[in-house]
C-alpha atoms as a PDB file:
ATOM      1  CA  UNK A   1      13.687  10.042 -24.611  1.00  0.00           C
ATOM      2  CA  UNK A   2      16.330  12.478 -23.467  1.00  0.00           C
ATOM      3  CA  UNK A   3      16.388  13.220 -19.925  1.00  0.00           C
ATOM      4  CA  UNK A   4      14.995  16.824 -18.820  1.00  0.00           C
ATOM      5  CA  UNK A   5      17.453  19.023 -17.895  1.00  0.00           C
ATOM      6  CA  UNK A   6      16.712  19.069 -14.061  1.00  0.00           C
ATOM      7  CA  UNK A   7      14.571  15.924 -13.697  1.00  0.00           C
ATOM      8  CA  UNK A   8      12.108  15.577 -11.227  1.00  0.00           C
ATOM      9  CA  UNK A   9      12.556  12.983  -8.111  1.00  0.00           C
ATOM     10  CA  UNK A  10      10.731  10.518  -9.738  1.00  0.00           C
ATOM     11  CA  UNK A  11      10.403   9.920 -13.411  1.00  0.00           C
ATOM     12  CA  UNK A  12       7.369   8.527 -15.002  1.00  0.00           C
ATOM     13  CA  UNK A  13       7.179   6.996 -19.033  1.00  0.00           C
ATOM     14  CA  UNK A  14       4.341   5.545 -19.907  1.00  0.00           C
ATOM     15  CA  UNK A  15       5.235   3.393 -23.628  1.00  0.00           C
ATOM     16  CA  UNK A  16       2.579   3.013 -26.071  1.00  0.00           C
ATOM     17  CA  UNK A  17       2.623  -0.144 -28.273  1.00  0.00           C
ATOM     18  CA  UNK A  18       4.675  -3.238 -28.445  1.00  0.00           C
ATOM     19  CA  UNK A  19       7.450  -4.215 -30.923  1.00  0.00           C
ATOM     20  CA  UNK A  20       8.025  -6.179 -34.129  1.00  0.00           C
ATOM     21  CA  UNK A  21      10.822  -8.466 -33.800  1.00  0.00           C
ATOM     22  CA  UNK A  22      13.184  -6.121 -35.059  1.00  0.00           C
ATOM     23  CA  UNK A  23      11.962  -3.992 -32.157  1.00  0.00           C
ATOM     24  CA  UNK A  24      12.505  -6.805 -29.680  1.00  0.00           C
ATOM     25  CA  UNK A  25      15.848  -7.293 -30.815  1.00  0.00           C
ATOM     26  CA  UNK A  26      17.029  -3.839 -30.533  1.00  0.00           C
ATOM     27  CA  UNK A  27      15.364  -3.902 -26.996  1.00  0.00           C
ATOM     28  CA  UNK A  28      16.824  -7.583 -25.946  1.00  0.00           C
ATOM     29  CA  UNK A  29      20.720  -5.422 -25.876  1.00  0.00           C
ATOM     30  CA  UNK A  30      19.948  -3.506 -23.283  1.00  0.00           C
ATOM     31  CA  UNK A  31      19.090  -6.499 -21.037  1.00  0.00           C
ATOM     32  CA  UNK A  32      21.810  -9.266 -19.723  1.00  0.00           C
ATOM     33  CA  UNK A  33      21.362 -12.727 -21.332  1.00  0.00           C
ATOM     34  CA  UNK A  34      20.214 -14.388 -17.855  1.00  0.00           C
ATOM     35  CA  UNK A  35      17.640 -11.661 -17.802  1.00  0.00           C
ATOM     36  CA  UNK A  36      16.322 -12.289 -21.035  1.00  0.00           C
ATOM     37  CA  UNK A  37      16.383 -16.079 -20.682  1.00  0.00           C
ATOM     38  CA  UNK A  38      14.283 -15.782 -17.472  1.00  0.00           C
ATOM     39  CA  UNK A  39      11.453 -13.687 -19.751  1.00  0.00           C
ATOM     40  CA  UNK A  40      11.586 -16.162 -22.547  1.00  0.00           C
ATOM     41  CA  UNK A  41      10.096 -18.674 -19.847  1.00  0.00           C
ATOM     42  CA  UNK A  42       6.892 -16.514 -19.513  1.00  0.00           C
ATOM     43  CA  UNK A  43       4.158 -18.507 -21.391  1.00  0.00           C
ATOM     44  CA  UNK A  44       2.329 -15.744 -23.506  1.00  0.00           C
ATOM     45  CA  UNK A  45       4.136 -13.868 -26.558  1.00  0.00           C
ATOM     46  CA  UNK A  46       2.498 -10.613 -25.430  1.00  0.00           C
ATOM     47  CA  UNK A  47       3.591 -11.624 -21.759  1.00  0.00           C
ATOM     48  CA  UNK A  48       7.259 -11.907 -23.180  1.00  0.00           C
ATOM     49  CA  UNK A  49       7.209  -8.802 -24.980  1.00  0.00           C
ATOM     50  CA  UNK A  50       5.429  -6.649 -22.147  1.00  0.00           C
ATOM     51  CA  UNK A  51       8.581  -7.828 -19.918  1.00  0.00           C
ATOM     52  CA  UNK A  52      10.679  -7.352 -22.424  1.00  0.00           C
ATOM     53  CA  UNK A  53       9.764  -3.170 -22.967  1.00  0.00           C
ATOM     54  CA  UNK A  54       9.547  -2.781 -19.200  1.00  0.00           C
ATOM     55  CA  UNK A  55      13.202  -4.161 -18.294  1.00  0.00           C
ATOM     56  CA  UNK A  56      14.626  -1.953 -21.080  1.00  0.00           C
ATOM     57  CA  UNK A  57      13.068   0.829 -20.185  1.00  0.00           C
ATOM     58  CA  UNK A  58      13.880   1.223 -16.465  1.00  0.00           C
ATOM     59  CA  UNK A  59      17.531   0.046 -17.659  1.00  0.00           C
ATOM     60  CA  UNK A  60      17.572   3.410 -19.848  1.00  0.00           C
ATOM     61  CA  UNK A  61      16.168   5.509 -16.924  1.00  0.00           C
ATOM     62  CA  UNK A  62      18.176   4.090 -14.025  1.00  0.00           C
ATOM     63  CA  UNK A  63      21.125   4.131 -16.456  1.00  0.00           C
ATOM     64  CA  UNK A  64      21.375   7.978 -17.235  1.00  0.00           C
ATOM     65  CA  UNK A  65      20.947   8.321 -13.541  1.00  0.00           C
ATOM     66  CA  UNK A  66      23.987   6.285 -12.633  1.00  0.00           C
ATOM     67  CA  UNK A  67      25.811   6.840 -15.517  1.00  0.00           C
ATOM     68  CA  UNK A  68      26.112   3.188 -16.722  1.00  0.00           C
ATOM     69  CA  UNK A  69      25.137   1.274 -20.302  1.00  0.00           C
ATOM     70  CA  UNK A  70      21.363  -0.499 -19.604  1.00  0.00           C
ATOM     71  CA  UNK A  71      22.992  -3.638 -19.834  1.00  0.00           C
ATOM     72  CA  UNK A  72      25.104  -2.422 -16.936  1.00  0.00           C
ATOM     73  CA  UNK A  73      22.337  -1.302 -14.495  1.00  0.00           C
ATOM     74  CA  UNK A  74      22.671  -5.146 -12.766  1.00  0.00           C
ATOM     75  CA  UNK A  75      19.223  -5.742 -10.943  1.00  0.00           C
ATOM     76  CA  UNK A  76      18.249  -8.746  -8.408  1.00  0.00           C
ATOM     77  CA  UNK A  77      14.968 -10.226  -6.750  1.00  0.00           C
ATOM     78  CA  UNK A  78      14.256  -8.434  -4.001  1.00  0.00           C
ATOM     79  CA  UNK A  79      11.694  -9.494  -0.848  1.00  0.00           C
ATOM     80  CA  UNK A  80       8.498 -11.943  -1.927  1.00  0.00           C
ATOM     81  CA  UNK A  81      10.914 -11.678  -5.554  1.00  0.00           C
ATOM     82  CA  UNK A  82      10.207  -7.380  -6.057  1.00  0.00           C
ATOM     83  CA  UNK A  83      13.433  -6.589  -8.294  1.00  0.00           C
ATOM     84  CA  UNK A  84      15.170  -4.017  -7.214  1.00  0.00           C
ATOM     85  CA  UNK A  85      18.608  -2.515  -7.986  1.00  0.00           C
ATOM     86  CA  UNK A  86      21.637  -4.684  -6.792  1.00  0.00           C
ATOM     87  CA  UNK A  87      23.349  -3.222  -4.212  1.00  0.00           C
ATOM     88  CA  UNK A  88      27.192  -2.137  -4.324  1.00  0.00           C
ATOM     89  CA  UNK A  89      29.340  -1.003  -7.432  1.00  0.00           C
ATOM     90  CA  UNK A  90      28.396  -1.618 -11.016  1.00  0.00           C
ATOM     91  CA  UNK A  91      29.138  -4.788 -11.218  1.00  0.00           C
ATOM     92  CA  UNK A  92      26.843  -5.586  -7.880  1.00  0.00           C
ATOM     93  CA  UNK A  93      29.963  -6.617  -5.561  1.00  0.00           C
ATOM     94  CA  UNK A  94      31.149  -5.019  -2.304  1.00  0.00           C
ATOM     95  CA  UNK A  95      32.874  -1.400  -3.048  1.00  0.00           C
ATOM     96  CA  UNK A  96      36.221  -0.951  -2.042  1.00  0.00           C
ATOM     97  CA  UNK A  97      37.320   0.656   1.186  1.00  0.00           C
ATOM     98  CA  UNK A  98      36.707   4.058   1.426  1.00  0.00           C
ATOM     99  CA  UNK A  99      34.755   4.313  -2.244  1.00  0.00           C
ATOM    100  CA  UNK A 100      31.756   6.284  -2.584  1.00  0.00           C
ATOM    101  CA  UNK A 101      28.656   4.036  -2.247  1.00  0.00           C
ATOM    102  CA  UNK A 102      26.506   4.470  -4.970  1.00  0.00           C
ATOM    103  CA  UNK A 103      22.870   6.506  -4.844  1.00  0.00           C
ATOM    104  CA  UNK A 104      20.378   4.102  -4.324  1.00  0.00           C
ATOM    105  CA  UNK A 105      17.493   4.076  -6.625  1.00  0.00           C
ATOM    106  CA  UNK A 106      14.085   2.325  -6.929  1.00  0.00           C
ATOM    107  CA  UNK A 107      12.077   1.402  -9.656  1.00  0.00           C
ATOM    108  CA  UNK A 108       8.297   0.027 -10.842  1.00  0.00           C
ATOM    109  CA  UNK A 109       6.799  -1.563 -13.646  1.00  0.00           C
ATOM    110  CA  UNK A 110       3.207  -2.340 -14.580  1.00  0.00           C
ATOM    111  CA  UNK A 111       1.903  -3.315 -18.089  1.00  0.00           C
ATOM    112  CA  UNK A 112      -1.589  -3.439 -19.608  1.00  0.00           C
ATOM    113  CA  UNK A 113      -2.475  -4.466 -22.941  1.00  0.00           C
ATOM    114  CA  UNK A 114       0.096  -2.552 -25.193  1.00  0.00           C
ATOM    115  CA  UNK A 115       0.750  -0.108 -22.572  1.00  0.00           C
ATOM    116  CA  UNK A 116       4.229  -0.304 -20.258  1.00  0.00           C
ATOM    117  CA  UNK A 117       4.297   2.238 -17.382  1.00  0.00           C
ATOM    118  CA  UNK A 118       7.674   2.441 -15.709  1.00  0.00           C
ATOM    119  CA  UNK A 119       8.846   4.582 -12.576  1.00  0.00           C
ATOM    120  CA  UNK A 120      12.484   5.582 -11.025  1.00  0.00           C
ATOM    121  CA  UNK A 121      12.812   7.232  -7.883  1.00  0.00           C
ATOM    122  CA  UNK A 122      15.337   7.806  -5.001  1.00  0.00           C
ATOM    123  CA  UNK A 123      12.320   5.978  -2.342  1.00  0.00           C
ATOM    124  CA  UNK A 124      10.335   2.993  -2.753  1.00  0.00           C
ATOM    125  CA  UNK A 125       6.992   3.714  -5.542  1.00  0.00           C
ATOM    126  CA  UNK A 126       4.364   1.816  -6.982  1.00  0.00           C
ATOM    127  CA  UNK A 127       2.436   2.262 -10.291  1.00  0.00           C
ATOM    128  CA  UNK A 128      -0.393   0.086 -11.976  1.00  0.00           C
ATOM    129  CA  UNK A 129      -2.103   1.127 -14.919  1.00  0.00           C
ATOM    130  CA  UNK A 130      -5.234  -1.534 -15.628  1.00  0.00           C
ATOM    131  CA  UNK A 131      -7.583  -2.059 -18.454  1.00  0.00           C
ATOM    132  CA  UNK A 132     -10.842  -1.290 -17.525  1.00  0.00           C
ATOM    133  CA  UNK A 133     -13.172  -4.678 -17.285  1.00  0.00           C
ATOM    134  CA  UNK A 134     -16.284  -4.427 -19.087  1.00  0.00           C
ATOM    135  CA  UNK A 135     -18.598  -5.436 -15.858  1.00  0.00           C
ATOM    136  CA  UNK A 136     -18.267  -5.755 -12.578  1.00  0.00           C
ATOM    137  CA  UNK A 137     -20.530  -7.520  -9.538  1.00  0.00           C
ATOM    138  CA  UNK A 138     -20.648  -6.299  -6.223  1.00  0.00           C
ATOM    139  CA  UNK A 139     -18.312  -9.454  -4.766  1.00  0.00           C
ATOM    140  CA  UNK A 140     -15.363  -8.701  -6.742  1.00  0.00           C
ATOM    141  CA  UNK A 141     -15.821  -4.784  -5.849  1.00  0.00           C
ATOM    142  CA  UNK A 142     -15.773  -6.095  -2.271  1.00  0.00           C
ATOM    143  CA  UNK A 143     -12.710  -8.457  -2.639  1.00  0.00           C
ATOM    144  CA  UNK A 144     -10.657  -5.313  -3.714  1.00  0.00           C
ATOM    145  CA  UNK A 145     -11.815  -2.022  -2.071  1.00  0.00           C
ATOM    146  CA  UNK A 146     -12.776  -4.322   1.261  1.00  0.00           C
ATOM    147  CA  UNK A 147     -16.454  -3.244   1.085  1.00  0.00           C
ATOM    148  CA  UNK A 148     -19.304  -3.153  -0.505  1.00  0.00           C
ATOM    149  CA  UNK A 149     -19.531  -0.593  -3.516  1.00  0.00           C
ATOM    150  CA  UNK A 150     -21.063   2.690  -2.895  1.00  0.00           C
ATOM    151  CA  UNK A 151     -24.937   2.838  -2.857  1.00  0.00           C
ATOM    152  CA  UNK A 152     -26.827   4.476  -6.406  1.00  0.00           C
ATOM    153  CA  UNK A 153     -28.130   7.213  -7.057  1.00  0.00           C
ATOM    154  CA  UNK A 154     -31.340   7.855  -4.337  1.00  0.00           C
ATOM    155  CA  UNK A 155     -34.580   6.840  -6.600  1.00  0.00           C
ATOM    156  CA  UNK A 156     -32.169   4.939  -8.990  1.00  0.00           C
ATOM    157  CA  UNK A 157     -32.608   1.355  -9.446  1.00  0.00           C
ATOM    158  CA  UNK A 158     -30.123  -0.636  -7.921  1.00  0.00           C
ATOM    159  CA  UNK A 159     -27.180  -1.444 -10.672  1.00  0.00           C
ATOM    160  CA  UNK A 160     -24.209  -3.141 -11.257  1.00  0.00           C
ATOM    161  CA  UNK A 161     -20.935  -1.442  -9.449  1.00  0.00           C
ATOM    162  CA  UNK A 162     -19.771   0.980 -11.894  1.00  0.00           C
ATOM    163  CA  UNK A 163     -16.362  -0.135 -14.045  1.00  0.00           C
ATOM    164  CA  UNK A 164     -14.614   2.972 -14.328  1.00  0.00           C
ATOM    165  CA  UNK A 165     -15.034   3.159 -10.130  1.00  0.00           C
ATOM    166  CA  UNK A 166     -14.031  -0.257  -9.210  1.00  0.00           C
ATOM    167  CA  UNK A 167     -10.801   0.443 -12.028  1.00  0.00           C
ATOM    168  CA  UNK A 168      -9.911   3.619 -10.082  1.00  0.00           C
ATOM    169  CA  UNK A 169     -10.354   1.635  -7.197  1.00  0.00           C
ATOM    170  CA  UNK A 170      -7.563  -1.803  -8.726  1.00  0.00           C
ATOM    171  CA  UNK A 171      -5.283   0.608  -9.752  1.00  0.00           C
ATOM    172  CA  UNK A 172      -4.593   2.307  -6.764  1.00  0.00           C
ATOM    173  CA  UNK A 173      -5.024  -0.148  -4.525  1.00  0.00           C
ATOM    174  CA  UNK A 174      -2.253  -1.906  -6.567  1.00  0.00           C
ATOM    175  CA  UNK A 175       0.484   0.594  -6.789  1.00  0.00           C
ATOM    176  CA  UNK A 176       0.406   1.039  -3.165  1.00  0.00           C
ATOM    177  CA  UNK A 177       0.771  -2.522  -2.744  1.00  0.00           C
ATOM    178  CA  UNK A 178       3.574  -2.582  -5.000  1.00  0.00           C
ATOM    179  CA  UNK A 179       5.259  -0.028  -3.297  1.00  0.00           C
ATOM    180  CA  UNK A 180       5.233  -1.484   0.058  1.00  0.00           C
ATOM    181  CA  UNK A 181       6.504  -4.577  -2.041  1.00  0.00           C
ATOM    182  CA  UNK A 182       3.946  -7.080  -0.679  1.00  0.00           C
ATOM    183  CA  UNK A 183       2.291  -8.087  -4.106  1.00  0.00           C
ATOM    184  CA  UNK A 184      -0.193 -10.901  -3.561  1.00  0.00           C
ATOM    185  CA  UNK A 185       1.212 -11.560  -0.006  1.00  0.00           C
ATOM    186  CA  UNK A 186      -1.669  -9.217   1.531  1.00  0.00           C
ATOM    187  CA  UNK A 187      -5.387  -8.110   0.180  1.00  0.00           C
ATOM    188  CA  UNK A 188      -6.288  -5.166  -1.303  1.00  0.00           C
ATOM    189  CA  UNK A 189      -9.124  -4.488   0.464  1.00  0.00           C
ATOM    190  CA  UNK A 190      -7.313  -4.328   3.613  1.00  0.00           C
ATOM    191  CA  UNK A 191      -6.029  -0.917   2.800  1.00  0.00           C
ATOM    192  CA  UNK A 192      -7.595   2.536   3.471  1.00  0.00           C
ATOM    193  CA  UNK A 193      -8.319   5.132   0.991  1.00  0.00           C
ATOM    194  CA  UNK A 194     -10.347   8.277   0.707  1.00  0.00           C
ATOM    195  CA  UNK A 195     -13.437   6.996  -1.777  1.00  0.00           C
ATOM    196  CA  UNK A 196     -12.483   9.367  -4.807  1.00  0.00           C
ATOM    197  CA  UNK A 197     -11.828   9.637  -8.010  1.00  0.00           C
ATOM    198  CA  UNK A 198     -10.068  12.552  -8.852  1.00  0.00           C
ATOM    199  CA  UNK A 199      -6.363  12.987  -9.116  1.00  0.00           C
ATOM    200  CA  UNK A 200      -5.345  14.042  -5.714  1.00  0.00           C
ATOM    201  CA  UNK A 201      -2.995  12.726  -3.469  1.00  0.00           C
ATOM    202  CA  UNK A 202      -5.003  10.442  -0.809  1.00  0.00           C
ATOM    203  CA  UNK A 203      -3.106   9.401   2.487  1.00  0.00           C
ATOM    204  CA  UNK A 204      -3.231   5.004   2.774  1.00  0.00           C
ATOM    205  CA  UNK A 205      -3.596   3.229   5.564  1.00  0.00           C
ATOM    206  CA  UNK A 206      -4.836  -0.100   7.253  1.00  0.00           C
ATOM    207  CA  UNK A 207      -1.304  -1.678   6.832  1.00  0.00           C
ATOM    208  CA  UNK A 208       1.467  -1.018   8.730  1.00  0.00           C
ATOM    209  CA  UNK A 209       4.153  -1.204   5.916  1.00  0.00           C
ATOM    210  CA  UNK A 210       1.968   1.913   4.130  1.00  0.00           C
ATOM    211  CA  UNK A 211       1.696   4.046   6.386  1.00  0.00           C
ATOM    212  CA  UNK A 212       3.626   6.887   5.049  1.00  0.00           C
ATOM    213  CA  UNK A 213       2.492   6.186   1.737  1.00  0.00           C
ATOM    214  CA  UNK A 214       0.385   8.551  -0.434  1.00  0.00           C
ATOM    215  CA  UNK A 215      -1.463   7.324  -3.586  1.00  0.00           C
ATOM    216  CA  UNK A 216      -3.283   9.205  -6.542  1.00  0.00           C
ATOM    217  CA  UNK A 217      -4.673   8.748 -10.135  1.00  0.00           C
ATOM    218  CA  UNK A 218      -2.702   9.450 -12.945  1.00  0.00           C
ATOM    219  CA  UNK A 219      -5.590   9.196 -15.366  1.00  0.00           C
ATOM    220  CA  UNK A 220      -8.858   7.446 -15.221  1.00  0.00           C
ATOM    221  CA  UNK A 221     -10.756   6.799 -18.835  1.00  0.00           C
ATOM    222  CA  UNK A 222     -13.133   4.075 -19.517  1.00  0.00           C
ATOM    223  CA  UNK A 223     -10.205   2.194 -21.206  1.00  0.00           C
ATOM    224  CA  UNK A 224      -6.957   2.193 -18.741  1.00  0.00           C
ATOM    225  CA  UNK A 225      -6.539   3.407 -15.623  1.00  0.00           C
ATOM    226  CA  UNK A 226      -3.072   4.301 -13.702  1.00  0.00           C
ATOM    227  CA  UNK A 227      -2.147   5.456 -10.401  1.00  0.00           C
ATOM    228  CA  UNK A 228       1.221   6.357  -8.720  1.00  0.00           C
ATOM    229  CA  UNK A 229       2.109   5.786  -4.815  1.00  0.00           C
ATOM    230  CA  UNK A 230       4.878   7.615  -3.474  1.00  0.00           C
ATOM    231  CA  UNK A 231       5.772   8.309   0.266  1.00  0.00           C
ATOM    232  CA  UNK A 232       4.597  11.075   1.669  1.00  0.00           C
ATOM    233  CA  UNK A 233       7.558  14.457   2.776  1.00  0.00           C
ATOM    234  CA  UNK A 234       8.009  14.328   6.295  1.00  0.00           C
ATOM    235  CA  UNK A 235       7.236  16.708   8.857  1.00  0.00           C
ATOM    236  CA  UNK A 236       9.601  19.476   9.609  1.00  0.00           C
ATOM    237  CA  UNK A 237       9.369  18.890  13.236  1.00  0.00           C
ATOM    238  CA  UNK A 238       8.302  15.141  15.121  1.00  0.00           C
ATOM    239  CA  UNK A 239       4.645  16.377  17.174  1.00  0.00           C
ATOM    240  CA  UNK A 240       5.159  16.594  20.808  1.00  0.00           C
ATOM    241  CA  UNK A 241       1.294  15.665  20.571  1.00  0.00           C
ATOM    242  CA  UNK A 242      -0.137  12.428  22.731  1.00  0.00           C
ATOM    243  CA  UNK A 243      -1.357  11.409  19.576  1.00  0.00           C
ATOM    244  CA  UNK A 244       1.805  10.426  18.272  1.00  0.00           C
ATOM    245  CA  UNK A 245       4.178  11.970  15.604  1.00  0.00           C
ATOM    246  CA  UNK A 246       2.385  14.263  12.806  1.00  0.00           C
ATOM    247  CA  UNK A 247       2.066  12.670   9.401  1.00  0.00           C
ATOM    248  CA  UNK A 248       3.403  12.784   6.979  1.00  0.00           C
ATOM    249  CA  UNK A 249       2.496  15.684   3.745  1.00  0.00           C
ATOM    250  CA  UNK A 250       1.653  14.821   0.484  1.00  0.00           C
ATOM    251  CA  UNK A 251       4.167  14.549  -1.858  1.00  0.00           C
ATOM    252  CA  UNK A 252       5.372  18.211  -3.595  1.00  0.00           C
ATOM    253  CA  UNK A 253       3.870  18.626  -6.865  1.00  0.00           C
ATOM    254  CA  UNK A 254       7.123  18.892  -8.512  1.00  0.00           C
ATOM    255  CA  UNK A 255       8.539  15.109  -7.139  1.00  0.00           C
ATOM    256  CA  UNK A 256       7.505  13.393 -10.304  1.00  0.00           C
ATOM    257  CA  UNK A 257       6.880  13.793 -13.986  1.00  0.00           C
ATOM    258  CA  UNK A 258       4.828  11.560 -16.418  1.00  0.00           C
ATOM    259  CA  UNK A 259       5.861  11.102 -20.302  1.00  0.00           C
ATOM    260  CA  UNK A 260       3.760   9.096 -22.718  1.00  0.00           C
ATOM    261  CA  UNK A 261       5.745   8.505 -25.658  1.00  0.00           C
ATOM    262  CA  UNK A 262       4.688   6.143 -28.254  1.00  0.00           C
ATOM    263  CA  UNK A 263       7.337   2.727 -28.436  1.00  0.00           C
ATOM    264  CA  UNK A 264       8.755   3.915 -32.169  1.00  0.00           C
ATOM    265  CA  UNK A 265       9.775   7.656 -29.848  1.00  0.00           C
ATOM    266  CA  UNK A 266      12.270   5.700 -28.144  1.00  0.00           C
ATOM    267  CA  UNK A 267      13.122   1.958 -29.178  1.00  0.00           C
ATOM    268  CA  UNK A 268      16.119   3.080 -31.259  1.00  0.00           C
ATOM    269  CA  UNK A 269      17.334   6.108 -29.152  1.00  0.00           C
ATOM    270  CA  UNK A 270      20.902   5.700 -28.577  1.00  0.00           C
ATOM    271  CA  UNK A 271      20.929   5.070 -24.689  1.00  0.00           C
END
């Protein structure tokens, strides 16, 4: 999992699989002991082990960045408990007079199933990646897109919302949530998005804390979906217009990259 030589922004691996307990004790170094103590108090093995990959893995990333071991990269509970890097030098205390504060960097985790999807950035981002449920009714499509789903096919019998839609629809929702860090504190169907599918960057809004905020697809299959949120580049010039200042642009096509890399690819990669 070597780093590219001129990385992107943000930095996108999405880890395939989950690890034998050989696996999980390679993995458990890069982590502090009150880090992995707080894990081992999630209920469900697979919980445990999802946590387990994610922490490592943004440790490795965020570590090559600031040029520290994993077990190094200290992290704390952020607002409504997002973690987020601790502030100050290495070791999380105040720098010294007149030393250079560190960059600060963000991070995201989601998990699904035997899939770990982990983001670093220099901003605030949000991913989710979701398996797909095998039905949906129209009340739960309506409790997350804040609507009712779209109407069928004219001379179609009326049908169940489709899966793959209402998926596209979770995922994106989610990451956007996640980058605003307000979890379960607000709905999901109180945001705004363009109704598509495809994967292109669609402005949010209906909150204030996204406004800024752009959100897209990474992939949509009838298995897993995924979706990134990232704030949007900023105008060259504030608008002079009535209508307030212009928004913001989608973000450039070369802020981020994705890597899928099977869990074997990278467990034992000296970090």
């Amino acid at each position: 999992m070597s780093a590219p030589d001129t990385p992107a922004p943000y930095q996108l691996v999405l880890s395939r699989g989950l690890p034998d307990e050989a696996g999980a004790a390679h993995l458990r170094r890069d982590l502090p002991e009150e880090e992995w103590r707080w894990i081992t108090r999630l209920r469900r093995p697979d919980d445990r082990l999802r946590s387990l990959i994610g922490r490592a893995l943004v440790r490795r990333l965020l570590g090559r960045r600031l040029d520290l071991a994993p077990e190094d990269v200290h992290l704390d509970a952020g607002p409504r408990g997002k973690p987020v890097l601790r502030s100050g030098g290495p070791g999380g205390g105040a720098p010294e007079s007149g030393a250079r504060q560190p960059p600060a960097w963000h991070f995201n985790i989601a998990h699904s199933g035997d899939l770990v999807l982990a983001g670093i950035g220099p901003r605030p981002l949000g991913v989710d990646v979701e398996h797909c449920p095998d039905s949906v009714d129209a009340n739960l499509w309506r409790l997350v897109a804040g609507g009712p789903p779209p109407d069928p096919v004219p001379g179609a019998s009326a049908t169940a919302p489709d899966p793959l839609a209402f998926c596209a629809q979770w995922v994106r929702r989610e990451a956007v949530l996640k980058a605003c860090g307000l979890g379960l504190a607000a709905e999901p169907g109180a945001l705004r998005l363009a109704d598509a599918q495809e994967a292109d960057w669609t402005p949010v809004s209906g909150l204030p804390e996204a406004e800024g905020l752009w959100v897209r697809l990474l992939w949509a299959s009838p298995e897993h979906c995924a979706a990134l949120c990232l704030p949007g580049m900023a105008p060259a010039m504030p608008s002079a217009s009535a209508r307030g200042p212009a928004p913001h642009d989608a973000p450039s096509p070369g802020a981020w990259t994705l890597r899928t890399l099977a869990l074997a690819d990278w467990v034992d990669e000296q970090s």
